[in-house]
PDB file of N, CA and C in Angstrom:
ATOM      1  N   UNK A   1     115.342  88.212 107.781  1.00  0.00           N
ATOM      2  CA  UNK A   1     116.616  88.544 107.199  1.00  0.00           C
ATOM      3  C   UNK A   1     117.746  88.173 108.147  1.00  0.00           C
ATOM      4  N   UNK A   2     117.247  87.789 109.092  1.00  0.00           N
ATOM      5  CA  UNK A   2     118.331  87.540 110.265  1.00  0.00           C
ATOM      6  C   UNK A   2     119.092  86.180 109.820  1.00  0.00           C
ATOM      7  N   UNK A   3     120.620  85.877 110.027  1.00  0.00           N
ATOM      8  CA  UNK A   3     121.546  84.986 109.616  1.00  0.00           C
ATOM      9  C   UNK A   3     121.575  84.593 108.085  1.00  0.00           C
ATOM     10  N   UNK A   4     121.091  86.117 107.374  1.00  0.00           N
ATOM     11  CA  UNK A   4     121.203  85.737 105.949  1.00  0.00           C
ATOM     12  C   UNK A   4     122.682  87.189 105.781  1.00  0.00           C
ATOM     13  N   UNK A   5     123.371  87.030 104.270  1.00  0.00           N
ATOM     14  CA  UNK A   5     124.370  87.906 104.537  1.00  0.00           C
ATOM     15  C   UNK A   5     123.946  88.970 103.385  1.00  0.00           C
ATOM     16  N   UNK A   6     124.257  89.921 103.780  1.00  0.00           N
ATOM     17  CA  UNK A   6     123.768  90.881 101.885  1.00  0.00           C
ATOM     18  C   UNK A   6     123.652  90.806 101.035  1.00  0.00           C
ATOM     19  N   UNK A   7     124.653  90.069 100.599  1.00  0.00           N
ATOM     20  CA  UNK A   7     124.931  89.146  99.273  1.00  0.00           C
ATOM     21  C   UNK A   7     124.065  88.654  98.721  1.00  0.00           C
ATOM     22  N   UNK A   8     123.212  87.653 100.090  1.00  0.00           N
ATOM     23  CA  UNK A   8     122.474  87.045  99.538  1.00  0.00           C
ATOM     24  C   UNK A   8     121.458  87.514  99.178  1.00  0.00           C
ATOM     25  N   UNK A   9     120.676  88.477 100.106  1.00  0.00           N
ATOM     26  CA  UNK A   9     119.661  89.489 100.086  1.00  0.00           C
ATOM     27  C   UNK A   9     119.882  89.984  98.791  1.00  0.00           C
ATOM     28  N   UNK A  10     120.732  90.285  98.185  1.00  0.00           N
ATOM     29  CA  UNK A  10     120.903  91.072  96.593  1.00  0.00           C
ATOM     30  C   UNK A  10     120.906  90.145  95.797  1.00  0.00           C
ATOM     31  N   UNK A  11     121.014  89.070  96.085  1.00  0.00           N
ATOM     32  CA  UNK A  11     121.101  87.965  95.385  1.00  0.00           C
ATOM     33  C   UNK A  11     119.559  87.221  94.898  1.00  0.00           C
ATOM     34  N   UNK A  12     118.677  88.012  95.861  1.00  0.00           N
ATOM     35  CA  UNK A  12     116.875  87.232  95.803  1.00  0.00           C
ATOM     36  C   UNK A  12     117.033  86.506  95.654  1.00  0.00           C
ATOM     37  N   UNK A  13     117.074  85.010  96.329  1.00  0.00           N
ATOM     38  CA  UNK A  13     117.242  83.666  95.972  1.00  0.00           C
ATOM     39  C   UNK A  13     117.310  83.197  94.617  1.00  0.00           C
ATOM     40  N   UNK A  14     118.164  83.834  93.622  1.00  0.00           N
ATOM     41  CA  UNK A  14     118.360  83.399  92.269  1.00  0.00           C
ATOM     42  C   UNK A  14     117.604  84.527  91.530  1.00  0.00           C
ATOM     43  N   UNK A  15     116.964  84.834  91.831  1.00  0.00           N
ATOM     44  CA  UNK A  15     115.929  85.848  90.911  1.00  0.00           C
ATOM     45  C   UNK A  15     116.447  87.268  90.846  1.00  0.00           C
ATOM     46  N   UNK A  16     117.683  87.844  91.091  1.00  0.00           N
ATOM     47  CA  UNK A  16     117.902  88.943  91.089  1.00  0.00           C
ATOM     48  C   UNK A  16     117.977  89.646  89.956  1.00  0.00           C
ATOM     49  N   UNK A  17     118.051  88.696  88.819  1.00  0.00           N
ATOM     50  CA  UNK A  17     118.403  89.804  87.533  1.00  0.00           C
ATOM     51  C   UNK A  17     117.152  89.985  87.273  1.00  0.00           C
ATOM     52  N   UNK A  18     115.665  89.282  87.391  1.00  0.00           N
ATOM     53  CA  UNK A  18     114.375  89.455  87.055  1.00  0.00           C
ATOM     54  C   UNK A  18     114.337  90.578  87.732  1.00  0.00           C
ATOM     55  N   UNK A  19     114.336  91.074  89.133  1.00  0.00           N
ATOM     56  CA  UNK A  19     114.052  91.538  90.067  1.00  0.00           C
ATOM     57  C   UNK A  19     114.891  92.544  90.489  1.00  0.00           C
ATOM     58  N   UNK A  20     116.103  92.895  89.976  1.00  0.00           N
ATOM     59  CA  UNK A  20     116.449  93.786  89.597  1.00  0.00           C
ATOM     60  C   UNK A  20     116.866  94.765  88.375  1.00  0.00           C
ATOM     61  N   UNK A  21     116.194  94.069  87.237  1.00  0.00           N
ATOM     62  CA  UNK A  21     115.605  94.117  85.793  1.00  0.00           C
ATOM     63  C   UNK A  21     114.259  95.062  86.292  1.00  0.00           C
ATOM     64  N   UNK A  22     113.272  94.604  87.203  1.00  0.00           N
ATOM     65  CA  UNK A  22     111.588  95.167  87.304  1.00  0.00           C
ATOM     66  C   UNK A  22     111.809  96.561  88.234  1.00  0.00           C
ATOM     67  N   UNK A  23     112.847  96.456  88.917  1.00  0.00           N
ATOM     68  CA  UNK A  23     113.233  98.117  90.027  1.00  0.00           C
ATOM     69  C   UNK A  23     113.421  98.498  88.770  1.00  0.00           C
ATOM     70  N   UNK A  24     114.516  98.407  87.762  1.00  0.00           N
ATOM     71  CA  UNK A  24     115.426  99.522  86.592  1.00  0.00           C
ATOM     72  C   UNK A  24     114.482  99.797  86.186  1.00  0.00           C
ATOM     73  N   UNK A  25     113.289  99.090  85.289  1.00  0.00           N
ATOM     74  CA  UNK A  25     111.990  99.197  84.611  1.00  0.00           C
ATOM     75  C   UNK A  25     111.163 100.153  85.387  1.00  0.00           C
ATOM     76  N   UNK A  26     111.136 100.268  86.161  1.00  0.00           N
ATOM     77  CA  UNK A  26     110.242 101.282  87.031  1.00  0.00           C
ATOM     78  C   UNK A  26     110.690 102.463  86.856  1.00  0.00           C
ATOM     79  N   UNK A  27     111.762 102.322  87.231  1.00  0.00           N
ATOM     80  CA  UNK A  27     112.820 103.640  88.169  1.00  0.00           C
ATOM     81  C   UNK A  27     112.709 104.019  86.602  1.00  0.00           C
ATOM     82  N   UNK A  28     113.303 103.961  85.580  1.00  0.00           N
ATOM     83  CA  UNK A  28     113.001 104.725  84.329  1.00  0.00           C
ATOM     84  C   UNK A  28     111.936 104.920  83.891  1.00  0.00           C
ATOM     85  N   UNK A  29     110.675 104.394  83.916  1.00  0.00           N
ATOM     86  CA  UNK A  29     109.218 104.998  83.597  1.00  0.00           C
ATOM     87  C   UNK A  29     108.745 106.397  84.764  1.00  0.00           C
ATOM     88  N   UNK A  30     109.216 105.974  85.823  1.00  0.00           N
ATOM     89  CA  UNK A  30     108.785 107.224  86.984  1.00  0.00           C
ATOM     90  C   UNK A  30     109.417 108.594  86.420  1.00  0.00           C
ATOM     91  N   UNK A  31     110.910 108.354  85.663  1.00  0.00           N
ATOM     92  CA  UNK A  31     111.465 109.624  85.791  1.00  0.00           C
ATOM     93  C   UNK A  31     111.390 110.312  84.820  1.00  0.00           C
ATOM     94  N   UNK A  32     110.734 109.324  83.168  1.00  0.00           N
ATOM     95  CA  UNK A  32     110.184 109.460  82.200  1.00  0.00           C
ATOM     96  C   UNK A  32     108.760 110.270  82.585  1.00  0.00           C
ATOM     97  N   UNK A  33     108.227 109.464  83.240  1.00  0.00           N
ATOM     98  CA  UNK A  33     106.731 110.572  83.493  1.00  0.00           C
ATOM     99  C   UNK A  33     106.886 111.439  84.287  1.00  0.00           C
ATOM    100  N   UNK A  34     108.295 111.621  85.015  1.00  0.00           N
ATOM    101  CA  UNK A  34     108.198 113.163  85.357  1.00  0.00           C
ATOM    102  C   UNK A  34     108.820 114.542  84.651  1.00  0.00           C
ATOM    103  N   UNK A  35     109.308 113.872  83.868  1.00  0.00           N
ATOM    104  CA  UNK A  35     110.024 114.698  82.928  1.00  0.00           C
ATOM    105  C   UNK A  35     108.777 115.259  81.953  1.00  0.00           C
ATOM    106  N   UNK A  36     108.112 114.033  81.129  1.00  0.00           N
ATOM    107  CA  UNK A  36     106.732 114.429  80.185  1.00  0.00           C
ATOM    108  C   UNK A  36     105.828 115.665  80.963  1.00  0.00           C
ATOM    109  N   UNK A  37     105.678 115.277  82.741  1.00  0.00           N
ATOM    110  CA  UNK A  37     105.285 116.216  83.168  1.00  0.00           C
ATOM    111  C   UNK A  37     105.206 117.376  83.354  1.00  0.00           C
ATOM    112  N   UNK A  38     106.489 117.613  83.179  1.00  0.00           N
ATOM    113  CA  UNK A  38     107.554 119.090  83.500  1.00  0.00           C
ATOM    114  C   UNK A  38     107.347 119.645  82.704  1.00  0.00           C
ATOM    115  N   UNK A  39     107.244 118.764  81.262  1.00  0.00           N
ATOM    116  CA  UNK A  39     107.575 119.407  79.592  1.00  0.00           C
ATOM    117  C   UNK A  39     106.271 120.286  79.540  1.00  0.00           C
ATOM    118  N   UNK A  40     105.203 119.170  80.207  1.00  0.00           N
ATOM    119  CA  UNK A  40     103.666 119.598  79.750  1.00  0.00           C
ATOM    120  C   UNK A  40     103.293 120.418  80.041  1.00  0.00           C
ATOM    121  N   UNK A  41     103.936 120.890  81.557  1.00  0.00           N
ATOM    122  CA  UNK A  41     103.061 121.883  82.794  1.00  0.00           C
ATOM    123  C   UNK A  41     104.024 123.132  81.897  1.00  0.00           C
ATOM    124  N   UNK A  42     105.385 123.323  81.259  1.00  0.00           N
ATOM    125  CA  UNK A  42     105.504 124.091  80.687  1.00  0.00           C
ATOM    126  C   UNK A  42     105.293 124.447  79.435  1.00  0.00           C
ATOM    127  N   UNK A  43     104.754 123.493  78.540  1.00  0.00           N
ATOM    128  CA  UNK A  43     104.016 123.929  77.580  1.00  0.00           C
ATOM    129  C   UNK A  43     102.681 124.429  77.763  1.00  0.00           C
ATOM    130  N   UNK A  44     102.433 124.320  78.618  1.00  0.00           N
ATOM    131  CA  UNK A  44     100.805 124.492  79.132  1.00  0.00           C
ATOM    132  C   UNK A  44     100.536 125.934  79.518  1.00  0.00           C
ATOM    133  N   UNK A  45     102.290 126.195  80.437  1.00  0.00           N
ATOM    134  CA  UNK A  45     102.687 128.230  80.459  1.00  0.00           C
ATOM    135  C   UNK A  45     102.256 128.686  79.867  1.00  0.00           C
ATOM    136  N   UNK A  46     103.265 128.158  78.476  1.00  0.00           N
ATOM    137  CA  UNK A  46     103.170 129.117  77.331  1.00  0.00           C
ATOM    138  C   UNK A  46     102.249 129.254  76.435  1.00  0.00           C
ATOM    139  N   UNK A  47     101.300 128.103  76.286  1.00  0.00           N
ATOM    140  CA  UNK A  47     100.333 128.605  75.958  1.00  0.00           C
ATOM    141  C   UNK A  47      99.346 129.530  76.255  1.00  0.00           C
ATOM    142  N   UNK A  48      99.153 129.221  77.903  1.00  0.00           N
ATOM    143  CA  UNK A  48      98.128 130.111  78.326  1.00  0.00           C
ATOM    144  C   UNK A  48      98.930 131.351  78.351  1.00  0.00           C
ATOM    145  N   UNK A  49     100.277 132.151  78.719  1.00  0.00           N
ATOM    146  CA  UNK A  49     101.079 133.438  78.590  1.00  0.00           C
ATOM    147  C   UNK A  49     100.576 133.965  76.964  1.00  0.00           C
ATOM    148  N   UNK A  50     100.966 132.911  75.701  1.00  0.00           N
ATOM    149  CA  UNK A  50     100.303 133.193  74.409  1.00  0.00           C
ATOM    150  C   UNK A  50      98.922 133.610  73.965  1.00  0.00           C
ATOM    151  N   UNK A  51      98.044 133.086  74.879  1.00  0.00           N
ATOM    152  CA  UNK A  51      96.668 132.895  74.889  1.00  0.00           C
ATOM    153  C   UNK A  51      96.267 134.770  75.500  1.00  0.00           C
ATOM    154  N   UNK A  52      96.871 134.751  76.393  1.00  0.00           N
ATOM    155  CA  UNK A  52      96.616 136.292  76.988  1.00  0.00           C
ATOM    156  C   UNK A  52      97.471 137.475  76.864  1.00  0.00           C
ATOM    157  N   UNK A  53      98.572 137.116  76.016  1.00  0.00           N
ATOM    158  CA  UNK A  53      98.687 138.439  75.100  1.00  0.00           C
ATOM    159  C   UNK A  53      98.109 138.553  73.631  1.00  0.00           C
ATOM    160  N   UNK A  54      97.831 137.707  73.299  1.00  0.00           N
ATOM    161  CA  UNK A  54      96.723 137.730  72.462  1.00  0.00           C
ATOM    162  C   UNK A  54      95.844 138.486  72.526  1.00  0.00           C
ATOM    163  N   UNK A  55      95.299 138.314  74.118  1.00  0.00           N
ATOM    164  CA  UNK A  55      93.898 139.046  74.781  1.00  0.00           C
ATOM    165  C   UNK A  55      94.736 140.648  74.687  1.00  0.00           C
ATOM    166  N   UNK A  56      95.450 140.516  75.771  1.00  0.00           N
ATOM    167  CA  UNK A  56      95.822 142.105  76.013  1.00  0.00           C
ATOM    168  C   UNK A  56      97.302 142.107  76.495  1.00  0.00           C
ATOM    169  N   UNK A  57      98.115 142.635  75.317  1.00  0.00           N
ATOM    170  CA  UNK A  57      99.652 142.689  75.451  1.00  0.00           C
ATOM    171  C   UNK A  57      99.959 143.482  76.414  1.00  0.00           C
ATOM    172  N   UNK A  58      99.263 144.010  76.972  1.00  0.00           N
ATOM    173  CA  UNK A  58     100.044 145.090  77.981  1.00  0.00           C
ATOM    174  C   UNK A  58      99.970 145.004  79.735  1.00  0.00           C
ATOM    175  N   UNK A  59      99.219 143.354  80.046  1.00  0.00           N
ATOM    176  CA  UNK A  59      99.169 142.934  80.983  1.00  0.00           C
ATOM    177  C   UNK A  59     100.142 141.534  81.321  1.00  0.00           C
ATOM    178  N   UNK A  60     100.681 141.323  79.936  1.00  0.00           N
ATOM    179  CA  UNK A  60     101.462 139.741  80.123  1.00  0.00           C
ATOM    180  C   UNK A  60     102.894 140.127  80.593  1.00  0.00           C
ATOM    181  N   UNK A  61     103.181 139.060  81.906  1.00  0.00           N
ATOM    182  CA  UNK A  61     104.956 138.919  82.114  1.00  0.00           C
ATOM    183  C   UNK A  61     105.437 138.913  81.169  1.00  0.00           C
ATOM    184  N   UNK A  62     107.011 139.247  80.811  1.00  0.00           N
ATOM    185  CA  UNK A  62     107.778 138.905  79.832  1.00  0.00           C
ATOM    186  C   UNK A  62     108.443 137.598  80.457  1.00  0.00           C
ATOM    187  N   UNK A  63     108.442 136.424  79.463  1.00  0.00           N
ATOM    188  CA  UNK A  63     108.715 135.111  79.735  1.00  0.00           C
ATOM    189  C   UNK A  63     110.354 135.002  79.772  1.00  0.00           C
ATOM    190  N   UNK A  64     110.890 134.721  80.845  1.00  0.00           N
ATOM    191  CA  UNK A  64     112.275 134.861  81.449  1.00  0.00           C
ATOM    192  C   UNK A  64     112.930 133.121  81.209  1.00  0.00           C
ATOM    193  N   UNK A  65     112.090 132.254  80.794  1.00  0.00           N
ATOM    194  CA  UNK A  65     112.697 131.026  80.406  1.00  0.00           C
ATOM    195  C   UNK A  65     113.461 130.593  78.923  1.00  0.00           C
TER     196      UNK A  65
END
């Protein structure tokens, strides 16, 4: 990278819109599957919180979300 200027470096020898087209493409699937994640691990709560007052209402948290 030495005697090259930023520009150019952002520039990827011509290829930057591919190549900074494939970072955007990423960077939105990562934050997509962490979000699906989030959704899941909290649907997954409430089921099992549902699942065990079912069993026995008088041992379940009251769900504060």
């Amino acid at each position: 990278m030495m005697g090259r200027s930023f520009s150019d470096v952002i520039a990827m020898g011509g290829y930057a819109g591919f190549v900074w087209t494939a970072y955007g493409a990423w960077l939105v699937v990562i934050v997509l599957n962490i979000l699906a994640a989030r959704k899941a691990h909290a649907d997954a709560l409430k089921q099992v919180r549902r699942r065990l007052a079912m069993r026995d209402p008088a041992n379940v948290e009251v769900d504060r979300s």
